[in-house]
C-alpha atoms as a PDB file:
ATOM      1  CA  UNK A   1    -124.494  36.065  75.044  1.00  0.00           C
ATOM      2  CA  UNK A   2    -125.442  37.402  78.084  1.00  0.00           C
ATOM      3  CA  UNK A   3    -127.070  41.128  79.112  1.00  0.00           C
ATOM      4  CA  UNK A   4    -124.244  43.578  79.810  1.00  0.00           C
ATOM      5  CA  UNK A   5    -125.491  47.152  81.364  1.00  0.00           C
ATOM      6  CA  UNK A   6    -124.082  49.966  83.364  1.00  0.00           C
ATOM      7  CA  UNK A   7    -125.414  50.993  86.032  1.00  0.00           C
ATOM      8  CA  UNK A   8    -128.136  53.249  85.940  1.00  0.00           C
ATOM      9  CA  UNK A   9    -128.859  52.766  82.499  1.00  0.00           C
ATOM     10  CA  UNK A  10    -131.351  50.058  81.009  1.00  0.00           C
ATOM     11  CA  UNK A  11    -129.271  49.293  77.351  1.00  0.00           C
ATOM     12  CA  UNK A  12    -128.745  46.041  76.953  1.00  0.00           C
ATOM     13  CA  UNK A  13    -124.539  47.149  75.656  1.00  0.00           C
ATOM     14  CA  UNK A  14    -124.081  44.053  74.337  1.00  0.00           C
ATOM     15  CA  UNK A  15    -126.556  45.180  71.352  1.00  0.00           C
ATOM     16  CA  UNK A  16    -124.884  48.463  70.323  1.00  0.00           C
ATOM     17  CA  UNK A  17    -121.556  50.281  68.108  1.00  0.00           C
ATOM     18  CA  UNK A  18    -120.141  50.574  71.656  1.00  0.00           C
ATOM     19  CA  UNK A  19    -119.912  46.825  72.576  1.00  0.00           C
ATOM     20  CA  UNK A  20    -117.812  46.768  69.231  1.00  0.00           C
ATOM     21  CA  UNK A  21    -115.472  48.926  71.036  1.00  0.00           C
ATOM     22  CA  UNK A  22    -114.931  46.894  73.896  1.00  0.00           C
ATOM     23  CA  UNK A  23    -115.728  43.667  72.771  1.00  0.00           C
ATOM     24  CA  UNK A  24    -112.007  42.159  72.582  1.00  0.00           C
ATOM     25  CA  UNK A  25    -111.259  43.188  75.864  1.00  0.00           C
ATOM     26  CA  UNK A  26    -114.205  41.289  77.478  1.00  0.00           C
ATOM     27  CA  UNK A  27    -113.206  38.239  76.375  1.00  0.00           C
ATOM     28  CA  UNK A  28    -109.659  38.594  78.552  1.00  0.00           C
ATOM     29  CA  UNK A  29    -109.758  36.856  81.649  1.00  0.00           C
ATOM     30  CA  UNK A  30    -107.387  39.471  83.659  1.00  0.00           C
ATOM     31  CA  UNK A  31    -110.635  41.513  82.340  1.00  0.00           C
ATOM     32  CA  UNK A  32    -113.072  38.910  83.705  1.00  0.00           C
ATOM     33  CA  UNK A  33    -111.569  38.345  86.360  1.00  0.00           C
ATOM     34  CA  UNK A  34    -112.535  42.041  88.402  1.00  0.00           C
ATOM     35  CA  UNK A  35    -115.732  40.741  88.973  1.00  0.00           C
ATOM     36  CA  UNK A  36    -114.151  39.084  91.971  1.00  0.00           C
ATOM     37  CA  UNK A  37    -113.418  42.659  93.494  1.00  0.00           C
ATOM     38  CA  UNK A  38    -115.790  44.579  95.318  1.00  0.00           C
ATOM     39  CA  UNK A  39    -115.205  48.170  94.616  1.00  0.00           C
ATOM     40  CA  UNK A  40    -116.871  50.979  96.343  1.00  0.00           C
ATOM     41  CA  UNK A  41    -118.650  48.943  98.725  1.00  0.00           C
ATOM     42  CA  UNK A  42    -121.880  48.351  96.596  1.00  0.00           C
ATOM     43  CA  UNK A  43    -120.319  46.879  93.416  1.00  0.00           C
ATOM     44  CA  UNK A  44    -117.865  44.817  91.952  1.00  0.00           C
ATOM     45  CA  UNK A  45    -114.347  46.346  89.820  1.00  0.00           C
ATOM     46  CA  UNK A  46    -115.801  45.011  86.554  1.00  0.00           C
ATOM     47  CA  UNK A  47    -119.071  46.304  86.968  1.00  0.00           C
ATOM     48  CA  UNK A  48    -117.175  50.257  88.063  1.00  0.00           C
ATOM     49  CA  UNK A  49    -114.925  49.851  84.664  1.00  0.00           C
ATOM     50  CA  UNK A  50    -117.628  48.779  82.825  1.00  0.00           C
ATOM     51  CA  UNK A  51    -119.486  51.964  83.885  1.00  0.00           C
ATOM     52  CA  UNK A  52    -116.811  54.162  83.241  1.00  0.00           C
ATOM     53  CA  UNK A  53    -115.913  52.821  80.062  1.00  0.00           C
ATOM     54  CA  UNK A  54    -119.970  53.191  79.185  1.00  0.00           C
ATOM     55  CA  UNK A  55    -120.572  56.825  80.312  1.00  0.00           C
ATOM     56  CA  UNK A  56    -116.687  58.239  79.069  1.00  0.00           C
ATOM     57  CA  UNK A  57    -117.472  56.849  75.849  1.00  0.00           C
ATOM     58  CA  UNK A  58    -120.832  58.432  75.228  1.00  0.00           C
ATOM     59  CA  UNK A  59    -119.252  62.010  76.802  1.00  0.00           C
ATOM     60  CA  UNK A  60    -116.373  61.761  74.442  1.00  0.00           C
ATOM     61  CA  UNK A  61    -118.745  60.748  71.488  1.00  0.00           C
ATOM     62  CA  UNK A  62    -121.306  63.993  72.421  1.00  0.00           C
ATOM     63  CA  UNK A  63    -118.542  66.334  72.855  1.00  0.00           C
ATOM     64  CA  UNK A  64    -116.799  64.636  69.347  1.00  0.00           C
ATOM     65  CA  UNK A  65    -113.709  63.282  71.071  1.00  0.00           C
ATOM     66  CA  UNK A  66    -111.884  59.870  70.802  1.00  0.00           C
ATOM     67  CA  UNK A  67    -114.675  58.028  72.266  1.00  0.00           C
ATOM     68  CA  UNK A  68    -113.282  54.278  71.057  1.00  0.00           C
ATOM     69  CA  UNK A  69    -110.220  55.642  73.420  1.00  0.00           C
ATOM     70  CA  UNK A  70    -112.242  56.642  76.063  1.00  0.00           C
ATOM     71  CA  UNK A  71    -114.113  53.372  76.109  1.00  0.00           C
ATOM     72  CA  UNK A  72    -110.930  51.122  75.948  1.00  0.00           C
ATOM     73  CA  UNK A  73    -109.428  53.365  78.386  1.00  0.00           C
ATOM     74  CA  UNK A  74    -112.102  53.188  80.335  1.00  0.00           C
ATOM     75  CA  UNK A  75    -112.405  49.296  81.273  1.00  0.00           C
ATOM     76  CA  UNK A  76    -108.784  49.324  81.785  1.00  0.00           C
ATOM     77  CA  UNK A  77    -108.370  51.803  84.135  1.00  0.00           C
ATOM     78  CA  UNK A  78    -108.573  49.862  87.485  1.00  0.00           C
ATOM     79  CA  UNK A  79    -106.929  46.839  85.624  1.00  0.00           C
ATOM     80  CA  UNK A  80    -105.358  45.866  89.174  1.00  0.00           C
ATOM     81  CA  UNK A  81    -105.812  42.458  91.084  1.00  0.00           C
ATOM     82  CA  UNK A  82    -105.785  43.386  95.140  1.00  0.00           C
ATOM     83  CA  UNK A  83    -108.340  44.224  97.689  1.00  0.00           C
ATOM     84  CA  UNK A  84    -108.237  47.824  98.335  1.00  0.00           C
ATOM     85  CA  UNK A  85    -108.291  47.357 101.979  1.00  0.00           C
ATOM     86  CA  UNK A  86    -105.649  44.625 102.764  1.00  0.00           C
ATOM     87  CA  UNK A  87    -103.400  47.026 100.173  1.00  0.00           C
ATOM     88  CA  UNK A  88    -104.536  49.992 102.957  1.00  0.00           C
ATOM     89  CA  UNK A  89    -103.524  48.171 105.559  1.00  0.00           C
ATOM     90  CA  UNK A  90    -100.248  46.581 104.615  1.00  0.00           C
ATOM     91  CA  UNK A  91     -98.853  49.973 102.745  1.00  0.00           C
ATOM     92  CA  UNK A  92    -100.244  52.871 104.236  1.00  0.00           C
ATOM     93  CA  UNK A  93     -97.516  54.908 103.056  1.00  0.00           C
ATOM     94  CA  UNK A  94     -98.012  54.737  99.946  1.00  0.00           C
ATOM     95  CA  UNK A  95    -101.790  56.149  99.150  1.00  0.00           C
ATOM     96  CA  UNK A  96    -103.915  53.477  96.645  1.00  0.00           C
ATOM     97  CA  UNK A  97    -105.888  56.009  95.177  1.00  0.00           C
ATOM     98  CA  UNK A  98    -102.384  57.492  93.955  1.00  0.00           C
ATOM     99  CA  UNK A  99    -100.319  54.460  93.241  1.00  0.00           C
ATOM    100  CA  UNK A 100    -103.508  52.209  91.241  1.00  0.00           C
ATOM    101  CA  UNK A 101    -103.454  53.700  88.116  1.00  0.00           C
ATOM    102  CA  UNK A 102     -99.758  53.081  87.602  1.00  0.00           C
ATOM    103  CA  UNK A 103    -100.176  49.637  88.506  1.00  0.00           C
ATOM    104  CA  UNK A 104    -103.561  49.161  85.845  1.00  0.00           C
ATOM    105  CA  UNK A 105    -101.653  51.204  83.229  1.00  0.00           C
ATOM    106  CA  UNK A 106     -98.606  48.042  84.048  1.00  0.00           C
ATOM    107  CA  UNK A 107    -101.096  45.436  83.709  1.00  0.00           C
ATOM    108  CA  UNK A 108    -102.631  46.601  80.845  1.00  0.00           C
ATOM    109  CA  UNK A 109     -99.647  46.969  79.038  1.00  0.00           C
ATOM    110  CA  UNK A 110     -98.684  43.341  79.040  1.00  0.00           C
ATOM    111  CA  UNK A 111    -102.279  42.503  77.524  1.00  0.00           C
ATOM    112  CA  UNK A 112    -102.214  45.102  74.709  1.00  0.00           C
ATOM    113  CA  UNK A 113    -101.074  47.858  72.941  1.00  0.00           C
ATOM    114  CA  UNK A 114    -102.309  51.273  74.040  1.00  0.00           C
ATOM    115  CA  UNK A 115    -102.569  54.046  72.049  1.00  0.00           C
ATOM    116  CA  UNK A 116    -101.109  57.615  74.122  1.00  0.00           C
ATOM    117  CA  UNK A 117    -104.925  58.919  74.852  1.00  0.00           C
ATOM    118  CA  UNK A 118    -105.274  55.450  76.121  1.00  0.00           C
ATOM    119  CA  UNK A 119    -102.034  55.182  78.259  1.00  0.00           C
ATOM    120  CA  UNK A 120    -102.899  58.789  79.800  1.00  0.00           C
ATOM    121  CA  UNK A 121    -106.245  58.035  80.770  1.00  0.00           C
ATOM    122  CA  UNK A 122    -105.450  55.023  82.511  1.00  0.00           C
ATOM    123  CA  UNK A 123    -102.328  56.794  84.310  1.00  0.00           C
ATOM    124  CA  UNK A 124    -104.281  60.069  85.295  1.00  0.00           C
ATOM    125  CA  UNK A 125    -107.794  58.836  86.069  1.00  0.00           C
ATOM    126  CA  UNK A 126    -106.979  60.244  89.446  1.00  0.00           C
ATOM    127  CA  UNK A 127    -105.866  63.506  88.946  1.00  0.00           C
ATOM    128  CA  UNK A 128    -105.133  65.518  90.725  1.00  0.00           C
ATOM    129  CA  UNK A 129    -104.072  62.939  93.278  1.00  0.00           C
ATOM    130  CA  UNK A 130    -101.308  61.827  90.569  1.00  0.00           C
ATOM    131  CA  UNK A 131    -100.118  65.166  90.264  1.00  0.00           C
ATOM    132  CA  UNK A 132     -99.084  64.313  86.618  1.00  0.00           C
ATOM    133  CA  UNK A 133    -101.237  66.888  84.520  1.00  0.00           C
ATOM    134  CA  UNK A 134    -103.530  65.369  81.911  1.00  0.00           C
ATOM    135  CA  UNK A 135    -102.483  65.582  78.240  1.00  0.00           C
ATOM    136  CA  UNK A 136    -105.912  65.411  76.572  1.00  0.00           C
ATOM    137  CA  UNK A 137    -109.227  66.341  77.266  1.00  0.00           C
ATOM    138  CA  UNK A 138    -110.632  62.811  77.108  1.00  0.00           C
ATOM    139  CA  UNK A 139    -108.078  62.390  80.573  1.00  0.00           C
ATOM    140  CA  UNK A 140    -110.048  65.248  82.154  1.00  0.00           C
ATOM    141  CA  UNK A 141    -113.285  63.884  81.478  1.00  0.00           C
ATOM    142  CA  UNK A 142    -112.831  60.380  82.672  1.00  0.00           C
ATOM    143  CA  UNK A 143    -111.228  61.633  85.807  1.00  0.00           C
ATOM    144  CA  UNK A 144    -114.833  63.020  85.995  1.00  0.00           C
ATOM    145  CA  UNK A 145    -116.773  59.978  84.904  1.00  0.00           C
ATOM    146  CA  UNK A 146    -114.611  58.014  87.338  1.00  0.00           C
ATOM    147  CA  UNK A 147    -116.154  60.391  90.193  1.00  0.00           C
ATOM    148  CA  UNK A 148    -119.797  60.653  89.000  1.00  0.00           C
ATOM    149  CA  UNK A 149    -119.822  56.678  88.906  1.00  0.00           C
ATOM    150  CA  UNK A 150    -118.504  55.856  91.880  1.00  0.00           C
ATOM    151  CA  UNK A 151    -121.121  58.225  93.619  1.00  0.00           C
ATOM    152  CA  UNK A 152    -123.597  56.689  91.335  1.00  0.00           C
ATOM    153  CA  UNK A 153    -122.884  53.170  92.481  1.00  0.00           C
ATOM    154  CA  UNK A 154    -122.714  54.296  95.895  1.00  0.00           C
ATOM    155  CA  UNK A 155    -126.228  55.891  96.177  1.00  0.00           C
ATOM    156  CA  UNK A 156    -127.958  54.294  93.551  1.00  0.00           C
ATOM    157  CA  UNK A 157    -128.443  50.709  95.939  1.00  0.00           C
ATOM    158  CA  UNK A 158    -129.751  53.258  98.793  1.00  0.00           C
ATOM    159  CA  UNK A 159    -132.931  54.537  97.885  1.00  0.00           C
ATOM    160  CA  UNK A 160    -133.933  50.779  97.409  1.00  0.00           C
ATOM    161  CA  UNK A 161    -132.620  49.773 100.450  1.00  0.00           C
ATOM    162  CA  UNK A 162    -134.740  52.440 102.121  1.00  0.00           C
ATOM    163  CA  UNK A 163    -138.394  51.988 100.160  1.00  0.00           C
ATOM    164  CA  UNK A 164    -137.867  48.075 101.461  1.00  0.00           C
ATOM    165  CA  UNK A 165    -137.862  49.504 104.668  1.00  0.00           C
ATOM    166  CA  UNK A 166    -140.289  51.328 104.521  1.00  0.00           C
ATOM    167  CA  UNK A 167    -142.263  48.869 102.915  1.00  0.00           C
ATOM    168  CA  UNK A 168    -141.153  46.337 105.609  1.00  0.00           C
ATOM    169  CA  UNK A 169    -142.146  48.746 108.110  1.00  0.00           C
ATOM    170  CA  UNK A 170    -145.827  49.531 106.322  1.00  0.00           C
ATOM    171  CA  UNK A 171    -146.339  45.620 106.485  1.00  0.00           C
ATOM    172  CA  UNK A 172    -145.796  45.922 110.407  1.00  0.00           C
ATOM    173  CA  UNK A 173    -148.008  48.501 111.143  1.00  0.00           C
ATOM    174  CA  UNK A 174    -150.888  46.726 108.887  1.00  0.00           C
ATOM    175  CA  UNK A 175    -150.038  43.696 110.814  1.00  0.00           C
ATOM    176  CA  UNK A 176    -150.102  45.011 113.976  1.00  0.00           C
ATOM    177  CA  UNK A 177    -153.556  47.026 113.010  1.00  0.00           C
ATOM    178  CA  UNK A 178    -155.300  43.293 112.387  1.00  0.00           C
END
């Protein structure tokens, strides 16, 4: 079995009560299959559901909500199989950000049964942009989680990106200095 982490955190999942949770729904390809989506530029789809399912579920379980929901919820809730930008391009009418979570709620249907929490969290992850107000709290906080990781896995590669620079950078001045 392989190492499974979210980002930002260095817990091997795969060895704890939450990969229980979620364990099922790894082993669908449709699942599988988001690692062949970039998502936010720096990452892939599977890798952004997998960190939302991670983080919601240890919210929910601090704050004694359905965290098994959240989690399932969570790795389903950009269930969709398109690249954001050619779906940009060929219907900008109709806003991705807004019409998404319909389409991974769809998709996620015909793989499983959902419980309600589920079904809401998939179909309001982007509220307020869906308009449709959230039924449970567990909805509010992954539309929250869904934010905080995408920022997270849009900064996180940077300050790398800039120490090898500098580093790179150090390297020429030493060389330059011999």
């Amino acid at each position: 079995m392989q190492t499974l982490k979210a980002t930002g955190s260095k817990k091997n999942l795969t060895e704890s009560e939450y990969y229980q949770i979620i364990a099922d729904l790894l082993e669908l390809e449709e699942v599988r299959n988001l690692r062949h989506f970039r998502h936010h530029i720096m990452t892939t789809r599977f890798q952004h559901s997998l960190n939302v399912s991670y983080y919601n579920y240890k919210l929910c379980k601090a704050l004694r909500l359905d965290a098994e929901s959240a989690a399932r919820a969570g790795l389903l809730h950009d269930l969709y199989f398109y690249d954001t930008k050619e779906y940009t391009k060929s219907s900008p009418a109709v806003r991705h950000s807004k019409h998404h979570p319909e389409i991974a709620l769809e998709n996620a249907e015909k793989l499983l049964s959902l419980n309600e929490k589920e079904r809401d969290m998939i179909r309001n992850h982007m509220f307020p942009m869906t308009f449709a107000l959230p039924k449970y709290a567990e909805t509010y906080l992954i539309t929250l989680v869904d934010k905080y990781c995408a920022v997270m896995e849009f900064m996180l590669p940077q300050p790398k990106r800039f120490l090898n620079f500098v580093r790179h950078k150090k390297q020429q001045v030493s060389d330059f200095q011999l």
